[in-house]
Protein backbone atom coordinates (compact mmCIF):
# COMPACT_ATOMS: atom_id res chain seq x y z
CA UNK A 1 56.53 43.08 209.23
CA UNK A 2 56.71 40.70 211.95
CA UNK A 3 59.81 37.73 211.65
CA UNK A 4 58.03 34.47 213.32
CA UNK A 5 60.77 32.58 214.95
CA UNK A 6 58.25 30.30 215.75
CA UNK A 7 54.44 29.56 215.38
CA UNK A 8 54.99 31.39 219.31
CA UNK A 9 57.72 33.40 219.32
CA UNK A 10 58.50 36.58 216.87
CA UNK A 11 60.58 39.86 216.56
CA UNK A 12 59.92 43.12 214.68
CA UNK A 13 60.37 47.10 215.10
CA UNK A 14 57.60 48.29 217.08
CA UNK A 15 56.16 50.82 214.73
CA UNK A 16 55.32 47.55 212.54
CA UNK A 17 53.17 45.75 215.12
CA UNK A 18 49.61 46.90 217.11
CA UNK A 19 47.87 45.91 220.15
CA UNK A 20 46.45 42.92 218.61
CA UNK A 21 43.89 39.90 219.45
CA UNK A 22 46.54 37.36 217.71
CA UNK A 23 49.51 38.10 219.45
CA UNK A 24 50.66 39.99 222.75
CA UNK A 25 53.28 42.95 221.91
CA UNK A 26 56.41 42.95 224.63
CA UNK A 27 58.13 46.35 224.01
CA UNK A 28 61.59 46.17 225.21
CA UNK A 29 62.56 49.80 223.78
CA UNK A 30 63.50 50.67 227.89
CA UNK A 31 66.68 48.74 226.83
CA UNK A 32 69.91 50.37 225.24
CA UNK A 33 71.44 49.14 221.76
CA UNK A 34 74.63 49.29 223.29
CA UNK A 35 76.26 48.18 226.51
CA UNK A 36 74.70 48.94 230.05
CA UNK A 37 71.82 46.75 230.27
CA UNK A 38 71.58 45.51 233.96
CA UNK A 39 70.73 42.05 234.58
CA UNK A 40 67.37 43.21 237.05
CA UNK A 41 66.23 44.83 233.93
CA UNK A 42 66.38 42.14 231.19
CA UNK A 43 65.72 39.11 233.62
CA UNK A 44 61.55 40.33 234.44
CA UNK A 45 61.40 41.04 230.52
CA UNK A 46 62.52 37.49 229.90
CA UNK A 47 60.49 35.69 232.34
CA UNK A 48 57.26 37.81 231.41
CA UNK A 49 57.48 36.65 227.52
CA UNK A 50 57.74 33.15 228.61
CA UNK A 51 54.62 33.55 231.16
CA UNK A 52 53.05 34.70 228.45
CA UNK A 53 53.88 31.47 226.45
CA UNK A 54 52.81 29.53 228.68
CA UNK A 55 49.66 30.73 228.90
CA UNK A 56 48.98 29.48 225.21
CA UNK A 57 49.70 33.63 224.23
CA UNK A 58 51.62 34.40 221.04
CA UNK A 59 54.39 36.85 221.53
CA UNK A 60 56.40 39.24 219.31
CA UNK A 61 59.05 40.92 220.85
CA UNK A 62 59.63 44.43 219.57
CA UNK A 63 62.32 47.26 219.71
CA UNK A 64 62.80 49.98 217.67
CA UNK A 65 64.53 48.62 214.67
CA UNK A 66 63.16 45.02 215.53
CA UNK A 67 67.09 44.10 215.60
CA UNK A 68 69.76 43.65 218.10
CA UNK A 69 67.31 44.05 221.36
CA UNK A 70 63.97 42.40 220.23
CA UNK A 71 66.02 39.57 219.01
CA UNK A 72 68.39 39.07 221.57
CA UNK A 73 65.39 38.71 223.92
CA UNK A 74 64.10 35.98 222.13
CA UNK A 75 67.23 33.78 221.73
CA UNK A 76 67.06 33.95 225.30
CA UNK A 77 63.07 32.85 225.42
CA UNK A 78 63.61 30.17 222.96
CA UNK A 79 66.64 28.93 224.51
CA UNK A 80 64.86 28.28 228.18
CA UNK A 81 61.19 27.34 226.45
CA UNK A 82 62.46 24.77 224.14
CA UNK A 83 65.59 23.31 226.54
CA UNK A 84 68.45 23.88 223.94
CA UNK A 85 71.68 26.16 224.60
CA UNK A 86 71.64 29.85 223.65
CA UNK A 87 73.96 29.79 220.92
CA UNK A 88 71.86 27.33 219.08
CA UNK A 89 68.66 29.44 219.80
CA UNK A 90 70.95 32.60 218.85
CA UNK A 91 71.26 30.28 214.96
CA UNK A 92 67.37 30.22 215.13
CA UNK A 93 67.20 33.16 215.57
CA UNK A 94 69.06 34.30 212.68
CA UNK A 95 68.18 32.19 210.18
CA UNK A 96 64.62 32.86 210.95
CA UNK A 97 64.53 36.60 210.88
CA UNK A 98 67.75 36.85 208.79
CA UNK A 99 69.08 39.16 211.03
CA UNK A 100 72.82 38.85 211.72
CA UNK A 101 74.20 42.32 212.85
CA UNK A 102 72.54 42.05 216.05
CA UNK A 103 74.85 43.90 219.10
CA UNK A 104 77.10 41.56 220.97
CA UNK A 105 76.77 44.03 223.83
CA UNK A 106 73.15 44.14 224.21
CA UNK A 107 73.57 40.34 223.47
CA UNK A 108 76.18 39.33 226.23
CA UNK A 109 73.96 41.34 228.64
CA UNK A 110 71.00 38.88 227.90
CA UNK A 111 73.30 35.94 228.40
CA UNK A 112 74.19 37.31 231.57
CA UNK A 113 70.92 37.82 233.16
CA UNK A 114 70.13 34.01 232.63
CA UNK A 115 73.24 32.79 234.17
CA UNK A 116 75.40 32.14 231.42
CA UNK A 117 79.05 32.11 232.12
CA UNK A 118 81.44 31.88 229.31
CA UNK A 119 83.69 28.69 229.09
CA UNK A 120 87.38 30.87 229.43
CA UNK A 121 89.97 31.63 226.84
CA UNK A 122 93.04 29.40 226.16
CA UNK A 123 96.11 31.54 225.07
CA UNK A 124 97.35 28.78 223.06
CA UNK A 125 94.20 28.70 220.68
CA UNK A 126 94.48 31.31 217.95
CA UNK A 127 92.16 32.25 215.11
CA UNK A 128 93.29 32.97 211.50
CA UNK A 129 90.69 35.31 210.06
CA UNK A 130 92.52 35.64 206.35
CA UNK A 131 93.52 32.42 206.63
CA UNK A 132 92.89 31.34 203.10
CA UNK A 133 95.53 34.32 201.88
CA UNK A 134 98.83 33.79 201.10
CA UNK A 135 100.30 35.18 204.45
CA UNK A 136 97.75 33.56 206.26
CA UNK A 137 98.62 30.24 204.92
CA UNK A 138 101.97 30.89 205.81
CA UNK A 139 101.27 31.82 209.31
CA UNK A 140 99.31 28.22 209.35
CA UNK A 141 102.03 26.46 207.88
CA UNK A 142 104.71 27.79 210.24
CA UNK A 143 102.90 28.46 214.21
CA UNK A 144 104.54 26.99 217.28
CA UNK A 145 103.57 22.95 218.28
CA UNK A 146 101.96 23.98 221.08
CA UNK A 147 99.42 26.12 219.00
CA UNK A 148 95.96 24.92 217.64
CA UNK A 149 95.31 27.13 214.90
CA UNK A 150 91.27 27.13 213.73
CA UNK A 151 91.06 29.19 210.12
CA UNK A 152 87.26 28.94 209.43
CA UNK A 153 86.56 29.93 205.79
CA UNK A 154 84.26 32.86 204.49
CA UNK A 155 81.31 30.99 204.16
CA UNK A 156 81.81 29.99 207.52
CA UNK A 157 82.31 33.45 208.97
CA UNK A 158 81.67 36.37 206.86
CA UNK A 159 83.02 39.57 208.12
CA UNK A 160 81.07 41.88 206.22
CA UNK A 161 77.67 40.10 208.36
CA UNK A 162 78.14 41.39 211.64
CA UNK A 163 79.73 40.47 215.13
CA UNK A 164 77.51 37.70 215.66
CA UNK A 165 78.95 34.74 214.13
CA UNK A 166 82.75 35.46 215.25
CA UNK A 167 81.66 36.35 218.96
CA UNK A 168 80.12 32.83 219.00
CA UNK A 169 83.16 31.56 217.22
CA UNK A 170 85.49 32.58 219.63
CA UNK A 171 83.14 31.94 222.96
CA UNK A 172 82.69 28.35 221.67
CA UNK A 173 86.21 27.46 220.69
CA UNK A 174 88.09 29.18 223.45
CA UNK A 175 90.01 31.06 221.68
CA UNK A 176 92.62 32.97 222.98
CA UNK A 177 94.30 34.95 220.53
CA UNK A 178 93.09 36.53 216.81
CA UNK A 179 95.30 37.42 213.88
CA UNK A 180 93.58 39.30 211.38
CA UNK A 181 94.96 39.06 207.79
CA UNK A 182 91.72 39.84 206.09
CA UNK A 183 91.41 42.53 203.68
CA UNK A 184 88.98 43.53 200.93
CA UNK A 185 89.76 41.56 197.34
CA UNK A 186 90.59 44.70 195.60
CA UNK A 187 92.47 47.17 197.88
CA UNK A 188 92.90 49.89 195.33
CA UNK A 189 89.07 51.42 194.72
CA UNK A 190 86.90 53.82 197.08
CA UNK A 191 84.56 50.59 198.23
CA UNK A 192 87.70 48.95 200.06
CA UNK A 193 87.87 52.14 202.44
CA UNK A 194 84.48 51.25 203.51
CA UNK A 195 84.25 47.44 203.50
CA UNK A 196 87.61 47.30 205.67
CA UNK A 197 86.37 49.62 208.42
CA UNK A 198 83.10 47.22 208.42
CA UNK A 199 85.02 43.90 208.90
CA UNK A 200 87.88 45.68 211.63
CA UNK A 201 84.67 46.91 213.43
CA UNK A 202 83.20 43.47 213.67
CA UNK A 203 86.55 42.22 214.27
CA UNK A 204 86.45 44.73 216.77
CA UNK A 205 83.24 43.79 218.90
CA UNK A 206 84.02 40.52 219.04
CA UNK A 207 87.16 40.71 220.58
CA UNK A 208 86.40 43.36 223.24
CA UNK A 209 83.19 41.20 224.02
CA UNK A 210 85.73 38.64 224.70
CA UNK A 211 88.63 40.34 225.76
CA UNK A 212 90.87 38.38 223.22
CA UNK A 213 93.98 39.74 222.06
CA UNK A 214 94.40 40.91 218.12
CA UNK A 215 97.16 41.21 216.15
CA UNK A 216 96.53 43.36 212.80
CA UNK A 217 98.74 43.62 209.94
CA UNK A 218 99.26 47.43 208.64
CA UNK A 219 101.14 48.46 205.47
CA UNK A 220 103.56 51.14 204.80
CA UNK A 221 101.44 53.61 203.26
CA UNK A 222 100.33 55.15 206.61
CA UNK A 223 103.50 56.94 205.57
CA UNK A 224 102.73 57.47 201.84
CA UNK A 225 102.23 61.29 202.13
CA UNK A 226 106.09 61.50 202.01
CA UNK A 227 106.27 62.04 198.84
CA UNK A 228 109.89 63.53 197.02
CA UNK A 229 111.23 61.90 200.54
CA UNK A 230 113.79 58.90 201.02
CA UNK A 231 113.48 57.89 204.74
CA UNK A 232 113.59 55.56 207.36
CA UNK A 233 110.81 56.06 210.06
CA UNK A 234 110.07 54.54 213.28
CA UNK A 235 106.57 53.73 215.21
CA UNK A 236 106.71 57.62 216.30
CA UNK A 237 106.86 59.50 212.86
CA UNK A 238 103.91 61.14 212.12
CA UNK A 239 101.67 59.40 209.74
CA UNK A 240 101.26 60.83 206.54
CA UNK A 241 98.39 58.98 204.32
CA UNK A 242 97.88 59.50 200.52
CA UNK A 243 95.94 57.57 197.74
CA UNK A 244 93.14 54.74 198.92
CA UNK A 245 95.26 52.71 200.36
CA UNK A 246 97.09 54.97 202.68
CA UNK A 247 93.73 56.58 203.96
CA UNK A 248 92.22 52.92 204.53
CA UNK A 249 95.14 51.74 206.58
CA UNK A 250 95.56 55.09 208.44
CA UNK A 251 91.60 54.87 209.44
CA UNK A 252 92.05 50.87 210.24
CA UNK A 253 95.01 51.93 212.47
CA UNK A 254 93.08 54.55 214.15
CA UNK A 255 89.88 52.73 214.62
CA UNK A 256 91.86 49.93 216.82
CA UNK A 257 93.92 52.62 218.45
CA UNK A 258 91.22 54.04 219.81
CA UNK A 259 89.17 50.78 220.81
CA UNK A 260 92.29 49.55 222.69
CA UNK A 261 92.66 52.46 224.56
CA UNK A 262 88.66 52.87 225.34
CA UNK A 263 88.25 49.42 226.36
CA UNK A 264 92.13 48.42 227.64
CA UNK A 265 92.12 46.23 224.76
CA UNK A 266 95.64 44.21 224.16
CA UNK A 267 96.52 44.50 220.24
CA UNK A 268 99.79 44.51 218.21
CA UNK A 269 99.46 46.44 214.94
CA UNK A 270 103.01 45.28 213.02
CA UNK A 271 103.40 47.44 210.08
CA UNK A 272 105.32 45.66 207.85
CA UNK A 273 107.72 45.72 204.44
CA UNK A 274 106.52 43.68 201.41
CA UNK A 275 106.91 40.46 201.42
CA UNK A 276 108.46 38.01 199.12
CA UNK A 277 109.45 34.55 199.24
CA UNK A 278 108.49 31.18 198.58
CA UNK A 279 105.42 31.22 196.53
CA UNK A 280 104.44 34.69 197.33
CA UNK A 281 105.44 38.50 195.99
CA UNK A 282 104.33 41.74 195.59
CA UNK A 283 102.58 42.28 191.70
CA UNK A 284 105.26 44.68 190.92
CA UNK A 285 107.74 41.34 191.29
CA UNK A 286 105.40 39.24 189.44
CA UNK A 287 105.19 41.39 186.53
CA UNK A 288 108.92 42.07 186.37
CA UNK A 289 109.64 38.84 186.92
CA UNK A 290 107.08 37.19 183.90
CA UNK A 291 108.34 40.07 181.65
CA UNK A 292 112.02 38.90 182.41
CA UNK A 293 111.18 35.16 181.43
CA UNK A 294 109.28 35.58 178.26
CA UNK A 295 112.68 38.43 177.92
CA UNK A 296 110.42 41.05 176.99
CA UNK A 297 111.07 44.88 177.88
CA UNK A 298 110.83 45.55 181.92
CA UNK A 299 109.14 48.99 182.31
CA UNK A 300 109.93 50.63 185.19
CA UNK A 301 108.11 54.17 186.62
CA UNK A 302 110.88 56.90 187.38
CA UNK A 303 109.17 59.49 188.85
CA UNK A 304 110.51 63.57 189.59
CA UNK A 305 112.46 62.11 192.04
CA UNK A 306 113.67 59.13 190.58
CA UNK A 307 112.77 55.55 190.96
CA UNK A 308 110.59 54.81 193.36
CA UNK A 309 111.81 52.55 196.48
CA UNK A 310 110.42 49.85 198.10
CA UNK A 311 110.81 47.99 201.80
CA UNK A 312 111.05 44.32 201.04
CA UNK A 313 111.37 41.63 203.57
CA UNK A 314 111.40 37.51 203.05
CA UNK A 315 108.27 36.36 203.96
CA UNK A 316 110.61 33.79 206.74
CA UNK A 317 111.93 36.48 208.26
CA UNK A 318 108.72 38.22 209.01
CA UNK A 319 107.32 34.93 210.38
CA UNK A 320 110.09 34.65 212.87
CA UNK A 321 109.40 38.57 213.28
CA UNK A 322 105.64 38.25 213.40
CA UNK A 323 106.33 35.10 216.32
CA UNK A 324 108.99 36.57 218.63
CA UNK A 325 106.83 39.46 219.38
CA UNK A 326 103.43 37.51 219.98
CA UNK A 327 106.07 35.34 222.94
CA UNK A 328 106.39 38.57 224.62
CA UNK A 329 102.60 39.58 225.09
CA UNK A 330 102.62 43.35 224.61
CA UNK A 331 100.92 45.77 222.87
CA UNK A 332 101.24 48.74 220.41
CA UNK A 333 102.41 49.06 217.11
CA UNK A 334 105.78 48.11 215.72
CA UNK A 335 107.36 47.75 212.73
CA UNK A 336 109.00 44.77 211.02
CA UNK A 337 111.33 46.35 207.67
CA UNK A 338 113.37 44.65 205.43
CA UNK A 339 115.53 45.92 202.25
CA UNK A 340 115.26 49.61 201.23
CA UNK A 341 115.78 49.38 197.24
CA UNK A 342 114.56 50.56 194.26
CA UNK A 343 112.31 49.01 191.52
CA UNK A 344 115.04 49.46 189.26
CA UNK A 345 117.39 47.89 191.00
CA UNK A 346 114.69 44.61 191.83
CA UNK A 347 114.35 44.43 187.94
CA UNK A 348 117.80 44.02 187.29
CA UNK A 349 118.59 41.24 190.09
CA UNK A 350 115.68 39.63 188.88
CA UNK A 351 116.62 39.77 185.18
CA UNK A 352 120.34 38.50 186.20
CA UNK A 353 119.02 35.70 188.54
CA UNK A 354 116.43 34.37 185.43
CA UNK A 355 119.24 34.79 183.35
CA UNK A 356 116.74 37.23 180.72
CA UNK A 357 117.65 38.88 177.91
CA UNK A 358 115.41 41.28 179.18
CA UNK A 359 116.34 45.42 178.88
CA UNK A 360 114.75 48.18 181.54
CA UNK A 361 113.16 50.75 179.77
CA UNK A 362 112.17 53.84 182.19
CA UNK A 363 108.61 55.35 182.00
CA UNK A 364 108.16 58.83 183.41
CA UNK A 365 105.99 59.58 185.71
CA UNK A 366 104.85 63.41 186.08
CA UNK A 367 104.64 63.00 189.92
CA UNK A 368 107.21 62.60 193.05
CA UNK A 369 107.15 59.53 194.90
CA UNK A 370 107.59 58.50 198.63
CA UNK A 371 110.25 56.16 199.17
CA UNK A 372 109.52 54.83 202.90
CA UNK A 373 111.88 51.96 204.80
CA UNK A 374 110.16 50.63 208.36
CA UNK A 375 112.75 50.99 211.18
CA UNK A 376 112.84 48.17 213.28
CA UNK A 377 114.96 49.34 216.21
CA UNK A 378 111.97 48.68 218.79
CA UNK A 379 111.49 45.10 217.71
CA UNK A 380 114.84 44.37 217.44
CA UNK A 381 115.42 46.46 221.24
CA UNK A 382 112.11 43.72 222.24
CA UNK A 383 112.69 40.35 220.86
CA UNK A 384 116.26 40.44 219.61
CA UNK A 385 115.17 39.71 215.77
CA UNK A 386 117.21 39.95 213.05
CA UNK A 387 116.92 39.51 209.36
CA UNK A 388 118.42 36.28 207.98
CA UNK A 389 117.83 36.72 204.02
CA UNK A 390 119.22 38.94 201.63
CA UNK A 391 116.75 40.27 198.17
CA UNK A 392 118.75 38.32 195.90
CA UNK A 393 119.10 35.13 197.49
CA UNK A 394 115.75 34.90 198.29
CA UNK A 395 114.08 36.05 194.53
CA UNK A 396 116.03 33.62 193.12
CA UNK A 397 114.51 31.00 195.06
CA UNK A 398 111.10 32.80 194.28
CA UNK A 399 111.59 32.11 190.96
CA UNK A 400 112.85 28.61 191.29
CA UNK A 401 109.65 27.54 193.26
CA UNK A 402 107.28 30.24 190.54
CA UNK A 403 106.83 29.07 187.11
């Protein structure tokens, strides 16, 4: 099947089109799918399709999968035939063929051989990809004056689409910094695995084809294969996933890793505690805390080794956390903990603090559990951060500000 871009112009995999009377064929198959074009090489392709064109021929450009190089061809063609800028031939393009994933490599390669340049980053433009989540509204709500934050929404860029849309996102507004808070709705079910490593990757491309700096937030349960164990551990400890959610944010962390070292990348991945505060908590807090108000019974798991523990933090301290380190410019991974304490122990602050007739009632669990606190020496030894709000003082403003 061919995709007409125009009455002229089209794209499709080569094995779909023939040496026909209607239209001429330009194979570009010579090219890669990834980086390494060279400019001499894409530039003659280029200026024979629009020779062609202007001889009155039809053209379809083809490629193996009739994707990323076929297509990136022609947003180049269309952009010099019909006088308008690439990135607005590159929206032709897509909404033409419905193509989105095509390579920002083999893409930036074409720009490149027609003498595009792109514009420059400005350090003090950030994007907010999550920016409609809790933490990412809080980030909004709380960035330095001298930051212009741009949030665009899902239907505005959809991470699950491709590369495409953010890498002109970024190249058209500058931007000089991304903070990724986006995550799959449901976290907990084999599909998340997947549909996380497909948004980091995009994530991904865009950034190195841009160069920007990321900051990613990672969870605990790197470290969730501890189980029976009550520790503190630091950004050396060896990682340790278990259950969905451990194994997704272990592969996340791994996938960046490796892109930052392969392509000198700068990104932060800050690990960090649960967060509470203001309107937001974790859904174990949320369910104590409801139970506690209606003073029904607060079920808590004990498991073989007794309640399990959790690394809270107030969601103000993290900002200040999450800030100080983005002032200093570095990379790696750090942690950002909080409050080491035990579900048990939440339940009956947050029974006191509603004043609830409420009772605990333990539910055994036939498993262990890994109880896992995020040492913070390194950011602390960095930025000089400190934590400011105790768990009790801070639920009970929760649940002032929570009806």
């Amino acid at each position: 099947m061919i995709n007409w871009i125009t009455k002229y112009l089209g794209t499709a995999a080569y094995k779909n089109t023939n040496d026909s009377s209607g239209y001429v064929r330009v194979d570009v198959r010579s090219l890669v799918d990834r980086a390494g074009n060279a400019e001499n090489e894409i530039r003659p392709i280029i200026e024979n399709v629009l020779n062609q064109l202007r001889q009155g021929n039809k053209v379809v450009v083809c490629c193996d999968h009739g994707i990323s190089r076929s297509n990136s061809i022609a947003t180049a063609v269309l952009s010099i035939y019909e006088k308008i800028s690439f990135f607005d031939a590159l929206r032709i393009v897509m909404q033409k063929t419905g193509i989105k994933d095509i390579r920002v490599e083999v893409l930036n390669a074409v720009r490149r051989s027609i003498g595009i340049q792109d514009r420059g980053m400005d350090e003090n433009n950030w994007l907010i990809l999550g920016g409609q989540g809790r933490l990412g509204r809080a980030v909004i709500d709380s960035v330095p004056d001298t930051v212009t934050v741009l949030a665009p929404r899902k239907n505005e860029i959809n991470l699950l689409d491709g590369q495409i849309l953010l890498d002109i996102y970024i190249k058209e507004n500058s931007i000089g910094r991304v903070l990724y808070f986006a995550s799959p709705h449901i976290l907990n079910i084999n599909q998340s695995v997947g549909d996380s490593i497909v948004m980091l990757k995009n994530v991904l491309d865009a950034c190195v084809s841009n160069m920007t700096p990321l900051l990613i937030v990672s969870r605990w349960e790197v470290f969730s294969g501890y189980k029976g164990h009550d520790v503190s551990l630091n950004e050396e400890s060896e990682c340790k996933p278990d259950g969905v959610i451990g194994y997704m944010t272990y592969l996340c962390e791994s996938l960046v890793l490796q892109c930052s070292e392969r392509n000198s990348l700068p990104i932060i991945i800050l690990r960090s505690a649960l967060l509470y505060g203001n309107n937001m908590a974790p859904n174990f807090v949320n369910y104590i805390t409801s139970k506690a108000r209606c003073n029904d019974v607060v079920k808590i798991h004990r498991y073989i080794n007794g309640y399990a523990k959790v690394d809270v933090l107030h969601i103000d301290d993290w900002l200040s956390a999450c800030f100080s380190l983005l002032e200093k410019n570095v990379s790696g991974i750090f942690h950002v903990g909080g409050e080491l304490m035990s579900l048990h122990d939440i339940a009956s602050i947050s029974i006191k603090v509603i004043g609830s007739k409420s009772i605990i009632k333990d539910v055994e669990i036939d498993d262990e559990v890994a109880c896992i606190g995020l040492d913070s020496a390194k950011l602390l030894t960095l930025t000089g951060w400190h934590k400011n709000n105790d768990f009790s003082t801070g639920i009970a403003e929760y649940c002032e500000n929570v009806v």
